[in-house]
PDB file of N, CA and C in Angstrom:
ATOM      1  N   UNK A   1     149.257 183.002 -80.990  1.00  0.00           N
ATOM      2  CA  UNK A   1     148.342 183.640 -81.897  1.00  0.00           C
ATOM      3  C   UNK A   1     146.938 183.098 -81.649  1.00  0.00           C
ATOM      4  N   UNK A   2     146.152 184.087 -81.336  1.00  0.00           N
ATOM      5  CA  UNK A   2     145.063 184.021 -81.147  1.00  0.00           C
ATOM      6  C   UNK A   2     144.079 184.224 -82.295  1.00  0.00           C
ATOM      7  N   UNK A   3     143.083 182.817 -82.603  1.00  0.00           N
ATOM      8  CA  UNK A   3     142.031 182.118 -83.969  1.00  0.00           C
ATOM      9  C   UNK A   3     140.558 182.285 -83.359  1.00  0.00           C
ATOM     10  N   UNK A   4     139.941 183.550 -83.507  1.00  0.00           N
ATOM     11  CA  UNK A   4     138.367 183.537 -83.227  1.00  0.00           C
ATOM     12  C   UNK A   4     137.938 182.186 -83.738  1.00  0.00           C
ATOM     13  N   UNK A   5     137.332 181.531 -83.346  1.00  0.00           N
ATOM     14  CA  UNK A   5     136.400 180.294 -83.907  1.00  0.00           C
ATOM     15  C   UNK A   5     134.900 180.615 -83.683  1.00  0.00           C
ATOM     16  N   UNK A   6     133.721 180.270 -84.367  1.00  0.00           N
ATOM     17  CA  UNK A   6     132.363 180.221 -84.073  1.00  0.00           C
ATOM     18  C   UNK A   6     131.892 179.301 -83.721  1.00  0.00           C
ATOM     19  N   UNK A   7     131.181 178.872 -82.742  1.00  0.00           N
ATOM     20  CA  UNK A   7     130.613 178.044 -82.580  1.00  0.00           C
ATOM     21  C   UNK A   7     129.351 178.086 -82.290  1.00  0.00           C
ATOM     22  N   UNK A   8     128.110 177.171 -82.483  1.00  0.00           N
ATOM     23  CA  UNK A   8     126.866 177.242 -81.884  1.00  0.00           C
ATOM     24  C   UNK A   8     126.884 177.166 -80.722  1.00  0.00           C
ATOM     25  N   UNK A   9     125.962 177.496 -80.012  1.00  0.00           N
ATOM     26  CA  UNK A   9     125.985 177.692 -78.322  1.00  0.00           C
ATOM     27  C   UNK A   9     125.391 176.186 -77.833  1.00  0.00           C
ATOM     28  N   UNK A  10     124.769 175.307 -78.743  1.00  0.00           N
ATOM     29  CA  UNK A  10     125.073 173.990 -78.188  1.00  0.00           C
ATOM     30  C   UNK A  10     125.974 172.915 -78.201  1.00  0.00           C
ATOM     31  N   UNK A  11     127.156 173.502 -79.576  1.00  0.00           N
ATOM     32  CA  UNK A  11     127.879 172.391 -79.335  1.00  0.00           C
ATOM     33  C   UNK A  11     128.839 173.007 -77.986  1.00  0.00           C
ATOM     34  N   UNK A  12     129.068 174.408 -77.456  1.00  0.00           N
ATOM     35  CA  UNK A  12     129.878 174.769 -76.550  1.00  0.00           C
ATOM     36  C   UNK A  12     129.167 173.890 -75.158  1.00  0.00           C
ATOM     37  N   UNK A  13     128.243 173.794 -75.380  1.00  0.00           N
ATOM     38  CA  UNK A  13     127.174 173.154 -74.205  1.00  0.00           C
ATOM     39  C   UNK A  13     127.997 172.061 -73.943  1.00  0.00           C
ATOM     40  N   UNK A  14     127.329 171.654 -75.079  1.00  0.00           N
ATOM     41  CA  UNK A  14     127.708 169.584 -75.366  1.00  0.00           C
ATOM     42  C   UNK A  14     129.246 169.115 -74.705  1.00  0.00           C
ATOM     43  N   UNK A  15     130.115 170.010 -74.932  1.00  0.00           N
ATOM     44  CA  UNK A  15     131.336 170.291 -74.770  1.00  0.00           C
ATOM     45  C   UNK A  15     132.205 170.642 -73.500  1.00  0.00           C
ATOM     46  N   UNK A  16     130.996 171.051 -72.893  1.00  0.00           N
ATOM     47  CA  UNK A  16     131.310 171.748 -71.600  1.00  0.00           C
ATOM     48  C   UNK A  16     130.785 170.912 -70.237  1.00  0.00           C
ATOM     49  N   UNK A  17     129.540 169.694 -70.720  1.00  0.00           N
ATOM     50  CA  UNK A  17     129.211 168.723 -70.193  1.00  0.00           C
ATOM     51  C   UNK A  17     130.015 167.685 -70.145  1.00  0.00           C
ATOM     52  N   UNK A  18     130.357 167.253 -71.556  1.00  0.00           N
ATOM     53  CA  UNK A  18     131.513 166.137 -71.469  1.00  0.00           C
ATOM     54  C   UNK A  18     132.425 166.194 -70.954  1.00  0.00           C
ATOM     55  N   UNK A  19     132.973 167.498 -70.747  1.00  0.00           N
ATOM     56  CA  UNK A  19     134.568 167.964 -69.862  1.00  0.00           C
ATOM     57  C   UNK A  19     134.027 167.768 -68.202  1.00  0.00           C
ATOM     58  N   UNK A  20     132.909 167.886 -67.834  1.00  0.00           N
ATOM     59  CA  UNK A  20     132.211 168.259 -66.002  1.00  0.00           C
ATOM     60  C   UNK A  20     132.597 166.343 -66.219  1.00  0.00           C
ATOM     61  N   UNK A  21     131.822 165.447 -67.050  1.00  0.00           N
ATOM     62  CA  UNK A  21     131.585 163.985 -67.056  1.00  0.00           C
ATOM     63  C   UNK A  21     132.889 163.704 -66.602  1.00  0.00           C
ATOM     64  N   UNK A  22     134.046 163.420 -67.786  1.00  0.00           N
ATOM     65  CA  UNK A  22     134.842 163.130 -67.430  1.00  0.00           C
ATOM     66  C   UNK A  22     135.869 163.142 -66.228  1.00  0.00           C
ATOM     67  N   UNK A  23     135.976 165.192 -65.451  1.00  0.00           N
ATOM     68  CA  UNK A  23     136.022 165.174 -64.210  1.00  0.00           C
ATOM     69  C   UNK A  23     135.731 164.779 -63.068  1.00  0.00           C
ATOM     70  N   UNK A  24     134.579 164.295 -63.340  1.00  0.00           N
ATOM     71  CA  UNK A  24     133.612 163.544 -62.395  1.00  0.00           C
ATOM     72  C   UNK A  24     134.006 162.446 -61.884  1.00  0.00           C
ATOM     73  N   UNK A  25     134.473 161.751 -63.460  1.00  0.00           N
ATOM     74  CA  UNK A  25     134.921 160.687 -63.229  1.00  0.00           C
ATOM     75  C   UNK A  25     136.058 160.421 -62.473  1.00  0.00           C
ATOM     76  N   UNK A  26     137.145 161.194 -63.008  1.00  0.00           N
ATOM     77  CA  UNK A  26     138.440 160.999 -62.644  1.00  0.00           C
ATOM     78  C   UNK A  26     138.219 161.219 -61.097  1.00  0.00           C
ATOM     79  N   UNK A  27     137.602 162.482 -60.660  1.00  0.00           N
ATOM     80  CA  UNK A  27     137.648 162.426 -59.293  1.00  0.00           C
ATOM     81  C   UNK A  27     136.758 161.600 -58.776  1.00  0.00           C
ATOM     82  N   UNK A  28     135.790 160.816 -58.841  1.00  0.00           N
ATOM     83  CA  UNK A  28     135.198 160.342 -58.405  1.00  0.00           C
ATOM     84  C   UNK A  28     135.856 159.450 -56.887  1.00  0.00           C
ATOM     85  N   UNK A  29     137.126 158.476 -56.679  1.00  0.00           N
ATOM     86  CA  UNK A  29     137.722 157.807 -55.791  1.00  0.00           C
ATOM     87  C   UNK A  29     138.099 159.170 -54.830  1.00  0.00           C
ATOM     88  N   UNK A  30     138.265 160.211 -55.397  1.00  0.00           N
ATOM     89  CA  UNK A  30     138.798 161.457 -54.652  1.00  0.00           C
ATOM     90  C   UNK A  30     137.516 161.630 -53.751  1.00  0.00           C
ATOM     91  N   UNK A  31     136.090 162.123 -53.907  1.00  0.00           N
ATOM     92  CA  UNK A  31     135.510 162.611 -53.425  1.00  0.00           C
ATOM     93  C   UNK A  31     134.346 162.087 -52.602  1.00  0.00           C
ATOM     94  N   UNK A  32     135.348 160.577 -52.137  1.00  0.00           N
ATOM     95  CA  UNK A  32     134.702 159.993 -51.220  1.00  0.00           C
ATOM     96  C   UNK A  32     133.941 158.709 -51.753  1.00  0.00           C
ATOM     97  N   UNK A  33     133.581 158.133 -52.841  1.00  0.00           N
ATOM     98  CA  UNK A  33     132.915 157.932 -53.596  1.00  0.00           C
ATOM     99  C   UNK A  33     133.677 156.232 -53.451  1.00  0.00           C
ATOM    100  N   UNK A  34     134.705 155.798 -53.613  1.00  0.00           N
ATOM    101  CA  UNK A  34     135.707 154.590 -53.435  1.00  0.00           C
ATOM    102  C   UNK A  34     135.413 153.457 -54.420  1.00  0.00           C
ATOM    103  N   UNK A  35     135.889 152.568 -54.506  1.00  0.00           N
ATOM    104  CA  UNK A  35     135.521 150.960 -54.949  1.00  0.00           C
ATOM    105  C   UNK A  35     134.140 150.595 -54.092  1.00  0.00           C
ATOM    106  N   UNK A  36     133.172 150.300 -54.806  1.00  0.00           N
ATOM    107  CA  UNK A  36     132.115 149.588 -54.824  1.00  0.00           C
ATOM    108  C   UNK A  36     132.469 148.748 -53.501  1.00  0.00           C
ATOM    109  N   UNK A  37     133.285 147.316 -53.414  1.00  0.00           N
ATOM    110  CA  UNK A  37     133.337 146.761 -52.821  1.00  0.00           C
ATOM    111  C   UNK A  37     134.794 147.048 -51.981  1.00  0.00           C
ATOM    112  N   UNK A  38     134.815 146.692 -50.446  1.00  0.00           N
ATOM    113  CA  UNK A  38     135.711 147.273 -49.359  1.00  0.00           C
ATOM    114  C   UNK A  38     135.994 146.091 -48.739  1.00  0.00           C
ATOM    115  N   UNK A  39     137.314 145.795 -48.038  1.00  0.00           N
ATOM    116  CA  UNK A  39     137.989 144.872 -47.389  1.00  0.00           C
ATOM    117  C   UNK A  39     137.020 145.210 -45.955  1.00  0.00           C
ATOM    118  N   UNK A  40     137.744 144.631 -45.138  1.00  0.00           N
ATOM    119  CA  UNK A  40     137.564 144.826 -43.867  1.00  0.00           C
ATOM    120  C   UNK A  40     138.546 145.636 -42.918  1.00  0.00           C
ATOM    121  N   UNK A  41     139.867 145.646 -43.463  1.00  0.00           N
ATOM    122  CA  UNK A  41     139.755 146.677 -43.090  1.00  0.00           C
ATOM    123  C   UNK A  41     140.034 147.775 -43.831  1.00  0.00           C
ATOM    124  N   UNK A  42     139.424 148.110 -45.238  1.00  0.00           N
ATOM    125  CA  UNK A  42     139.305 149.284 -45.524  1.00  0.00           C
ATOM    126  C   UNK A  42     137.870 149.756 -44.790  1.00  0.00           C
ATOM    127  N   UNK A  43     136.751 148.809 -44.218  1.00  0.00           N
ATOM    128  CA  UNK A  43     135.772 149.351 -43.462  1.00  0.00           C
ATOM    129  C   UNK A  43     135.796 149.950 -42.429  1.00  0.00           C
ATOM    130  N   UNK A  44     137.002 149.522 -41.809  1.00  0.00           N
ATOM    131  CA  UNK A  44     137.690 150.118 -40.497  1.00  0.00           C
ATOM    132  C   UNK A  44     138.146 151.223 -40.429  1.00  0.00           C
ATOM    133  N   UNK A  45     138.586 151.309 -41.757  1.00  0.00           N
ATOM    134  CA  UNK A  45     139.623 153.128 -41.981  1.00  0.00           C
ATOM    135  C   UNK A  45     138.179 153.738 -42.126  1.00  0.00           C
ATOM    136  N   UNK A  46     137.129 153.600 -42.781  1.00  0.00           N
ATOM    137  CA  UNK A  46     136.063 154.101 -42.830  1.00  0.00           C
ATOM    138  C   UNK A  46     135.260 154.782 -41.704  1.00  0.00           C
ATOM    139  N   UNK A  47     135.161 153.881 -40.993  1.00  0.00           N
ATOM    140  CA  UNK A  47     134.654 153.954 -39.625  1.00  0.00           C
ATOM    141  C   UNK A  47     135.375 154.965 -38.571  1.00  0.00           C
ATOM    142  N   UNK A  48     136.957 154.420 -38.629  1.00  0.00           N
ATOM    143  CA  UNK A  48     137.748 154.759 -37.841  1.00  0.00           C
ATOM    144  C   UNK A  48     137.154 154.191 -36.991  1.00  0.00           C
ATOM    145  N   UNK A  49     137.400 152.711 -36.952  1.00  0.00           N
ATOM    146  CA  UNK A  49     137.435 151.708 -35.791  1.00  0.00           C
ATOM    147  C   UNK A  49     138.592 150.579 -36.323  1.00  0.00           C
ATOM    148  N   UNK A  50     138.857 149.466 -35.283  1.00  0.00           N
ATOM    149  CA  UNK A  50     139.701 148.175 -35.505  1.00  0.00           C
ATOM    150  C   UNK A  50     138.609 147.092 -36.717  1.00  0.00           C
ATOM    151  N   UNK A  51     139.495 146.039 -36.594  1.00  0.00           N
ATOM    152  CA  UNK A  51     138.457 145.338 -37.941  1.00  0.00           C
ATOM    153  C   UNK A  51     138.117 144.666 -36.725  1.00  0.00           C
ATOM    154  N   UNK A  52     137.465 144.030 -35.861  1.00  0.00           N
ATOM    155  CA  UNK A  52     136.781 143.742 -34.943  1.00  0.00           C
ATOM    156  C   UNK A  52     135.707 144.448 -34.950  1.00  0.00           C
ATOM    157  N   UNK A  53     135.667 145.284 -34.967  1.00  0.00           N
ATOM    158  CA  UNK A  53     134.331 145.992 -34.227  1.00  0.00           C
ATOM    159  C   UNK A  53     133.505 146.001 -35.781  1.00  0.00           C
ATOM    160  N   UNK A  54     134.143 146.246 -37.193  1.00  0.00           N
ATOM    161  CA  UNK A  54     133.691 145.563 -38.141  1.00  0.00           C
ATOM    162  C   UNK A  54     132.962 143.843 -38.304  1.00  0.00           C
ATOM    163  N   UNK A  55     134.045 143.607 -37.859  1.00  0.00           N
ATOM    164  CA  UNK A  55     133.030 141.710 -37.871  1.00  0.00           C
ATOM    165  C   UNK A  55     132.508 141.537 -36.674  1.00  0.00           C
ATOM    166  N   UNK A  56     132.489 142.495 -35.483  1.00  0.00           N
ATOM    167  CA  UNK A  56     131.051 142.580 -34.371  1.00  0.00           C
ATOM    168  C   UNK A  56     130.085 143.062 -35.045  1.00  0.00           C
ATOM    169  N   UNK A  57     130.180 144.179 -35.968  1.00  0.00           N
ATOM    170  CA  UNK A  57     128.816 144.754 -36.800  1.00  0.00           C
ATOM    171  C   UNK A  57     127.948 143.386 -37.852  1.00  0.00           C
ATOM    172  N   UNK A  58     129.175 142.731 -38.107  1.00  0.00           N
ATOM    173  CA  UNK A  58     128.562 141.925 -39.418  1.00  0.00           C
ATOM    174  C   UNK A  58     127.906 140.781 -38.580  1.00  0.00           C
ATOM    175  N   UNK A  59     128.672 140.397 -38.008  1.00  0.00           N
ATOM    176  CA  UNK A  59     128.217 138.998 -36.755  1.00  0.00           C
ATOM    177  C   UNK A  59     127.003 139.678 -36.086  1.00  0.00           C
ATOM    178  N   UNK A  60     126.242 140.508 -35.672  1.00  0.00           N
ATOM    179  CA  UNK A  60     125.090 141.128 -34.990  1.00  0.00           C
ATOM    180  C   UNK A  60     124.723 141.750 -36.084  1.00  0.00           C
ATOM    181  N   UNK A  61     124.640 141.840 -37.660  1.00  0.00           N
ATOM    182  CA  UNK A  61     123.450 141.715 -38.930  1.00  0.00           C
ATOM    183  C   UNK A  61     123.460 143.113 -38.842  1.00  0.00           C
ATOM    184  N   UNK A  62     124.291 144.179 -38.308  1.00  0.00           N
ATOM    185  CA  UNK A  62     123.933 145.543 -38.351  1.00  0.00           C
ATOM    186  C   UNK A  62     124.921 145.463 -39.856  1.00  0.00           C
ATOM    187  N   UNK A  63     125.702 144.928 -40.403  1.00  0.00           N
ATOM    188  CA  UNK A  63     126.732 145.315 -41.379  1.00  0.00           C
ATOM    189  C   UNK A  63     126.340 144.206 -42.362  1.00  0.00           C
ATOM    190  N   UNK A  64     126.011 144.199 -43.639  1.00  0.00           N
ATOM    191  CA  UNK A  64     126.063 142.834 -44.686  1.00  0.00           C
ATOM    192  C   UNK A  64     127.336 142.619 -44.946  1.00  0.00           C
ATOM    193  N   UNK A  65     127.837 141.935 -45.449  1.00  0.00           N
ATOM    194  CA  UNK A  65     128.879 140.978 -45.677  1.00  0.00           C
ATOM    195  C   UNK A  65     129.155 140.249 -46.826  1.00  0.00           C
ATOM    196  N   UNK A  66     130.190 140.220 -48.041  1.00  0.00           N
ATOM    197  CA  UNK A  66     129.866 139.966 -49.199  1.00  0.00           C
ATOM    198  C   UNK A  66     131.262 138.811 -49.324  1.00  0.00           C
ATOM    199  N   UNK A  67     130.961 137.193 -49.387  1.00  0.00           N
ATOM    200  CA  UNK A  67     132.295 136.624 -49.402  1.00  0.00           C
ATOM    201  C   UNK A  67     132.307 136.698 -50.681  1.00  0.00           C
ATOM    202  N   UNK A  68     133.793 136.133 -51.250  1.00  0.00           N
ATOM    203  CA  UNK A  68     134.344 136.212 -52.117  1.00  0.00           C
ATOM    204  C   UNK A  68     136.012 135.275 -52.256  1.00  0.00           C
ATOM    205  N   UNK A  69     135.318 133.736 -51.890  1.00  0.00           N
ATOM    206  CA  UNK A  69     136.274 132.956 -51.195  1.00  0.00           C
ATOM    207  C   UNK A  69     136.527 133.082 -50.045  1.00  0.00           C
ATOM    208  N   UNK A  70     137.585 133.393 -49.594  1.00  0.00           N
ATOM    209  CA  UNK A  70     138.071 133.444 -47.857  1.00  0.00           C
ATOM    210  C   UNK A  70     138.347 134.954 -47.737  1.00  0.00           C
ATOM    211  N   UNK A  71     137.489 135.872 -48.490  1.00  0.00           N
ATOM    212  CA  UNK A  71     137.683 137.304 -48.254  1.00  0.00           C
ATOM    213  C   UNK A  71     136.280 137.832 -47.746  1.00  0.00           C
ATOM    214  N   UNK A  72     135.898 138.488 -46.621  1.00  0.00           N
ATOM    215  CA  UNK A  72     134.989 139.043 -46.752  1.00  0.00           C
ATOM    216  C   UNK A  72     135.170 140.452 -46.913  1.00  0.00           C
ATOM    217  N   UNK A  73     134.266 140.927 -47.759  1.00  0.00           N
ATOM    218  CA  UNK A  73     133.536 142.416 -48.310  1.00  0.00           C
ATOM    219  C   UNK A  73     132.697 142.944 -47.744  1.00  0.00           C
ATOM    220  N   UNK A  74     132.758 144.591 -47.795  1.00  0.00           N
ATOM    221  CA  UNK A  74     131.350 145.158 -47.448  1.00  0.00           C
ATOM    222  C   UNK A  74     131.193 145.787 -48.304  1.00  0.00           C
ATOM    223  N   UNK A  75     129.918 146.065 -48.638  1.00  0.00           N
ATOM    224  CA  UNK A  75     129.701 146.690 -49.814  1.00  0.00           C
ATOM    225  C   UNK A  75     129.655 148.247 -49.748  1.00  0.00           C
ATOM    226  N   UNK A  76     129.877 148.958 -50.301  1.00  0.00           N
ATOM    227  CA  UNK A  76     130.040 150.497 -50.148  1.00  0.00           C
ATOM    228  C   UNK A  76     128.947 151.288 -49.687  1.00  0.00           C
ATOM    229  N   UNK A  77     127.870 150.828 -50.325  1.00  0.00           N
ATOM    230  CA  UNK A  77     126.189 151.239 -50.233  1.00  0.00           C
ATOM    231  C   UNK A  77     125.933 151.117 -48.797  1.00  0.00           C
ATOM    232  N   UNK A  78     125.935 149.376 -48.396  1.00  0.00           N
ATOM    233  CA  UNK A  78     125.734 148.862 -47.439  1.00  0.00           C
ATOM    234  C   UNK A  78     126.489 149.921 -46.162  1.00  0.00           C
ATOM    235  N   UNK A  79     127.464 150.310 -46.416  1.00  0.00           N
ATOM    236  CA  UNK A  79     128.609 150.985 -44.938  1.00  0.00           C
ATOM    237  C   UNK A  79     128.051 152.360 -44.555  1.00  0.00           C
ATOM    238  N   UNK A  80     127.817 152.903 -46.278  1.00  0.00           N
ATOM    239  CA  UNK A  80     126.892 154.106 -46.270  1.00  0.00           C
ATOM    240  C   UNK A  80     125.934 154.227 -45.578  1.00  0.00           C
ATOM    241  N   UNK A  81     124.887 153.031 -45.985  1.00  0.00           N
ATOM    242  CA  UNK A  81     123.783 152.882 -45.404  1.00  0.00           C
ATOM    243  C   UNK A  81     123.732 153.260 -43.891  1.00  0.00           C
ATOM    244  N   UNK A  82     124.945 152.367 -43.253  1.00  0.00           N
ATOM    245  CA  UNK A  82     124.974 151.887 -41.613  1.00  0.00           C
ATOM    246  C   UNK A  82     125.437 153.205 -41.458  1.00  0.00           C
ATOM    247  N   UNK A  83     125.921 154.411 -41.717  1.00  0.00           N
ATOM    248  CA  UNK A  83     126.641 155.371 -40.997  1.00  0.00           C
ATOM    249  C   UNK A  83     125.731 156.295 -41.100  1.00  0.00           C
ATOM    250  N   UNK A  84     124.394 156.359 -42.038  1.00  0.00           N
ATOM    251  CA  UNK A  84     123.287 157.225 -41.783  1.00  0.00           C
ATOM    252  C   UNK A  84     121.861 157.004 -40.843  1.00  0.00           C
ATOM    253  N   UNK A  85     122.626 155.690 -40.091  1.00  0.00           N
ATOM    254  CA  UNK A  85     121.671 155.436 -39.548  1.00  0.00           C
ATOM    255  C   UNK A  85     122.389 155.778 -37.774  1.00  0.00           C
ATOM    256  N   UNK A  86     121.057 156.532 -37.217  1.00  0.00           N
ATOM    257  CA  UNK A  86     121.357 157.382 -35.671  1.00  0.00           C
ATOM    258  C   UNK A  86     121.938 156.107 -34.858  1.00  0.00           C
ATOM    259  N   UNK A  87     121.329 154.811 -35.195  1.00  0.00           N
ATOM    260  CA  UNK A  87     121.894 154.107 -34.517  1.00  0.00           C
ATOM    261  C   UNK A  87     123.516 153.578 -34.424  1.00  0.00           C
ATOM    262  N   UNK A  88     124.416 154.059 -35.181  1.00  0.00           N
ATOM    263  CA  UNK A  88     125.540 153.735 -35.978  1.00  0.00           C
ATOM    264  C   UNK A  88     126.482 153.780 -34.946  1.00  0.00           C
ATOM    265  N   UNK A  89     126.033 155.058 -33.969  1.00  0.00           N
ATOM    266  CA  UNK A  89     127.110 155.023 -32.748  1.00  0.00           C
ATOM    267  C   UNK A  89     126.919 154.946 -31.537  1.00  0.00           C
ATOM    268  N   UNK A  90     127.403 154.112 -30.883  1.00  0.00           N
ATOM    269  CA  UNK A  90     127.591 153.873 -29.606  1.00  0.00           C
ATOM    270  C   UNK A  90     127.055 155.198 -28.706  1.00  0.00           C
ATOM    271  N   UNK A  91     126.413 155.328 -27.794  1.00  0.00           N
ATOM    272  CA  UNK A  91     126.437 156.540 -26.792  1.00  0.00           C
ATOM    273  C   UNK A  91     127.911 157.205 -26.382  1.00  0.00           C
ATOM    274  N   UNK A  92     128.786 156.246 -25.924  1.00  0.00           N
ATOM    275  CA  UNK A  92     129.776 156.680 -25.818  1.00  0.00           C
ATOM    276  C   UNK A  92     130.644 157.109 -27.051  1.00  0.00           C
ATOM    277  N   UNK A  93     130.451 156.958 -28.233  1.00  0.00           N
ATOM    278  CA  UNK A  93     131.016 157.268 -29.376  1.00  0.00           C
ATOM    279  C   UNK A  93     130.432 158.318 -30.176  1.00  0.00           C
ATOM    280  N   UNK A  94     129.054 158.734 -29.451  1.00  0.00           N
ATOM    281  CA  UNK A  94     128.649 159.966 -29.796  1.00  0.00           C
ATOM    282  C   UNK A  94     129.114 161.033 -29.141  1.00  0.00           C
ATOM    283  N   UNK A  95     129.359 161.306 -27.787  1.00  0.00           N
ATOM    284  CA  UNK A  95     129.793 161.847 -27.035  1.00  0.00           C
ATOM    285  C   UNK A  95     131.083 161.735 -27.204  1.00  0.00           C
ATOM    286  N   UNK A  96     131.974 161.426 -28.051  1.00  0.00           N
ATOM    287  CA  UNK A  96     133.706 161.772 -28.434  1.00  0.00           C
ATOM    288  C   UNK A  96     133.454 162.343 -29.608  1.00  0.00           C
ATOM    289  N   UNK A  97     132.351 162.046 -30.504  1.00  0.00           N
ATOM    290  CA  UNK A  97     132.259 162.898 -32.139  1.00  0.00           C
ATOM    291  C   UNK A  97     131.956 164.298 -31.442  1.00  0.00           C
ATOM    292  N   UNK A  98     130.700 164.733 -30.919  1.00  0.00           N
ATOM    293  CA  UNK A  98     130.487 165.830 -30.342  1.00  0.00           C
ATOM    294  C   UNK A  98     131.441 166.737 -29.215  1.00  0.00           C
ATOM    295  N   UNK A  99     132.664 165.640 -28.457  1.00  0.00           N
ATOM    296  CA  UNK A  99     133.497 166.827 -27.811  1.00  0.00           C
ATOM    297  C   UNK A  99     134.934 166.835 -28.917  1.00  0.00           C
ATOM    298  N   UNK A 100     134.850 166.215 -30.104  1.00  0.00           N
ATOM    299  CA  UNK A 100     135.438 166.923 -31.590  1.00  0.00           C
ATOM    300  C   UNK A 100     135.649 167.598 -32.136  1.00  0.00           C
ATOM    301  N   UNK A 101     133.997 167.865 -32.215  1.00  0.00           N
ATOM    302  CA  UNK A 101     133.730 168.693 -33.588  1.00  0.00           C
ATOM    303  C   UNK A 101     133.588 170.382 -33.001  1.00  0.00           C
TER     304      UNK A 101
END
Protein backbone atom coordinates (compact mmCIF):
# COMPACT_ATOMS: atom_id res chain seq x y z
CA UNK A 1 0.00 0.00 0.00
CA UNK A 2 1.05 2.94 -1.31
CA UNK A 3 1.18 6.55 1.48
CA UNK A 4 1.60 9.91 -0.64
CA UNK A 5 3.85 11.82 1.85
CA UNK A 6 4.77 15.72 1.36
CA UNK A 7 7.72 16.85 1.65
CA UNK A 8 9.66 20.18 1.16
CA UNK A 9 12.00 20.03 -1.69
CA UNK A 10 14.86 20.66 0.75
CA UNK A 11 14.49 18.22 3.12
CA UNK A 12 14.27 15.64 -0.14
CA UNK A 13 17.65 17.46 -0.99
CA UNK A 14 19.18 17.09 2.46
CA UNK A 15 18.21 13.49 2.13
CA UNK A 16 19.38 12.68 -1.05
CA UNK A 17 22.94 14.12 -0.15
CA UNK A 18 23.28 12.14 2.95
CA UNK A 19 22.38 8.86 1.04
CA UNK A 20 25.39 10.02 -2.14
CA UNK A 21 27.76 10.69 1.55
CA UNK A 22 27.30 7.64 2.95
CA UNK A 23 27.80 5.69 -0.50
CA UNK A 24 30.75 7.39 -0.93
CA UNK A 25 31.83 6.22 1.91
CA UNK A 26 31.15 2.70 1.85
CA UNK A 27 32.65 2.57 -1.56
CA UNK A 28 35.29 4.55 -1.04
CA UNK A 29 38.21 1.25 -0.55
CA UNK A 30 36.21 0.09 -3.79
CA UNK A 31 37.06 2.94 -5.97
CA UNK A 32 40.56 2.94 -5.69
CA UNK A 33 40.80 5.22 -2.89
CA UNK A 34 42.52 2.32 -0.13
CA UNK A 35 44.03 2.74 3.48
CA UNK A 36 45.90 5.88 3.84
CA UNK A 37 48.91 3.99 4.73
CA UNK A 38 50.34 0.75 2.42
CA UNK A 39 52.78 -2.13 3.20
CA UNK A 40 55.33 -2.74 0.80
CA UNK A 41 54.05 -4.95 -0.71
CA UNK A 42 50.70 -3.68 -1.03
CA UNK A 43 52.92 -0.89 -3.03
CA UNK A 44 53.95 -3.54 -5.27
CA UNK A 45 50.39 -4.80 -6.14
CA UNK A 46 50.02 -1.09 -6.84
CA UNK A 47 52.65 -0.68 -9.12
CA UNK A 48 52.56 -4.10 -10.40
CA UNK A 49 56.14 -4.56 -9.62
CA UNK A 50 58.21 -7.00 -6.89
CA UNK A 51 58.80 -5.27 -3.40
CA UNK A 52 62.36 -4.61 -4.53
CA UNK A 53 61.90 -2.35 -7.04
CA UNK A 54 59.67 -0.64 -4.20
CA UNK A 55 62.67 -0.29 -1.70
CA UNK A 56 64.95 0.64 -5.00
CA UNK A 57 62.34 3.59 -5.30
CA UNK A 58 62.56 4.44 -1.54
CA UNK A 59 66.48 3.84 -1.26
CA UNK A 60 66.98 6.44 -4.49
CA UNK A 61 64.29 9.17 -2.53
CA UNK A 62 61.93 8.75 -5.61
CA UNK A 63 59.34 6.93 -2.97
CA UNK A 64 58.95 8.39 0.94
CA UNK A 65 58.86 5.88 3.40
CA UNK A 66 56.91 5.90 6.66
CA UNK A 67 58.48 3.45 9.60
CA UNK A 68 56.41 2.25 12.05
CA UNK A 69 58.81 -0.04 14.10
CA UNK A 70 60.31 -2.69 11.80
CA UNK A 71 57.48 -2.00 9.21
CA UNK A 72 57.97 0.24 6.51
CA UNK A 73 54.93 2.26 4.88
CA UNK A 74 54.17 4.26 1.97
CA UNK A 75 51.90 6.60 2.18
CA UNK A 76 48.97 6.57 -0.29
CA UNK A 77 49.34 10.32 -1.39
CA UNK A 78 53.00 9.82 -1.62
CA UNK A 79 52.54 6.47 -4.37
CA UNK A 80 49.90 8.66 -6.01
CA UNK A 81 52.10 11.32 -6.21
CA UNK A 82 55.08 9.04 -7.84
CA UNK A 83 52.70 7.46 -10.51
CA UNK A 84 51.70 10.99 -11.86
CA UNK A 85 54.85 11.80 -12.33
CA UNK A 86 56.24 11.09 -16.39
CA UNK A 87 59.15 10.07 -14.71
CA UNK A 88 57.52 6.98 -12.87
CA UNK A 89 58.45 4.62 -15.72
CA UNK A 90 61.27 3.19 -16.92
CA UNK A 91 61.64 3.63 -20.93
CA UNK A 92 61.39 0.17 -21.15
CA UNK A 93 58.26 0.04 -18.98
CA UNK A 94 56.69 2.57 -21.03
CA UNK A 95 57.00 0.78 -24.06
CA UNK A 96 55.14 -2.56 -22.44
CA UNK A 97 52.19 -0.05 -21.00
CA UNK A 98 51.83 1.28 -24.61
CA UNK A 99 52.14 -2.27 -26.55
CA UNK A 100 49.02 -3.03 -23.77
CA UNK A 101 46.85 -0.73 -23.98
Amino acid sequence: MNVPVSMPAESVEAIARRAAEIVLEELGDRRGEGPELLTVLEAAAVLRCNRQRVYDLISSGRLAKVKDGSRTLIRRVDLDAYLRLPSALSPAERRRSLRSA
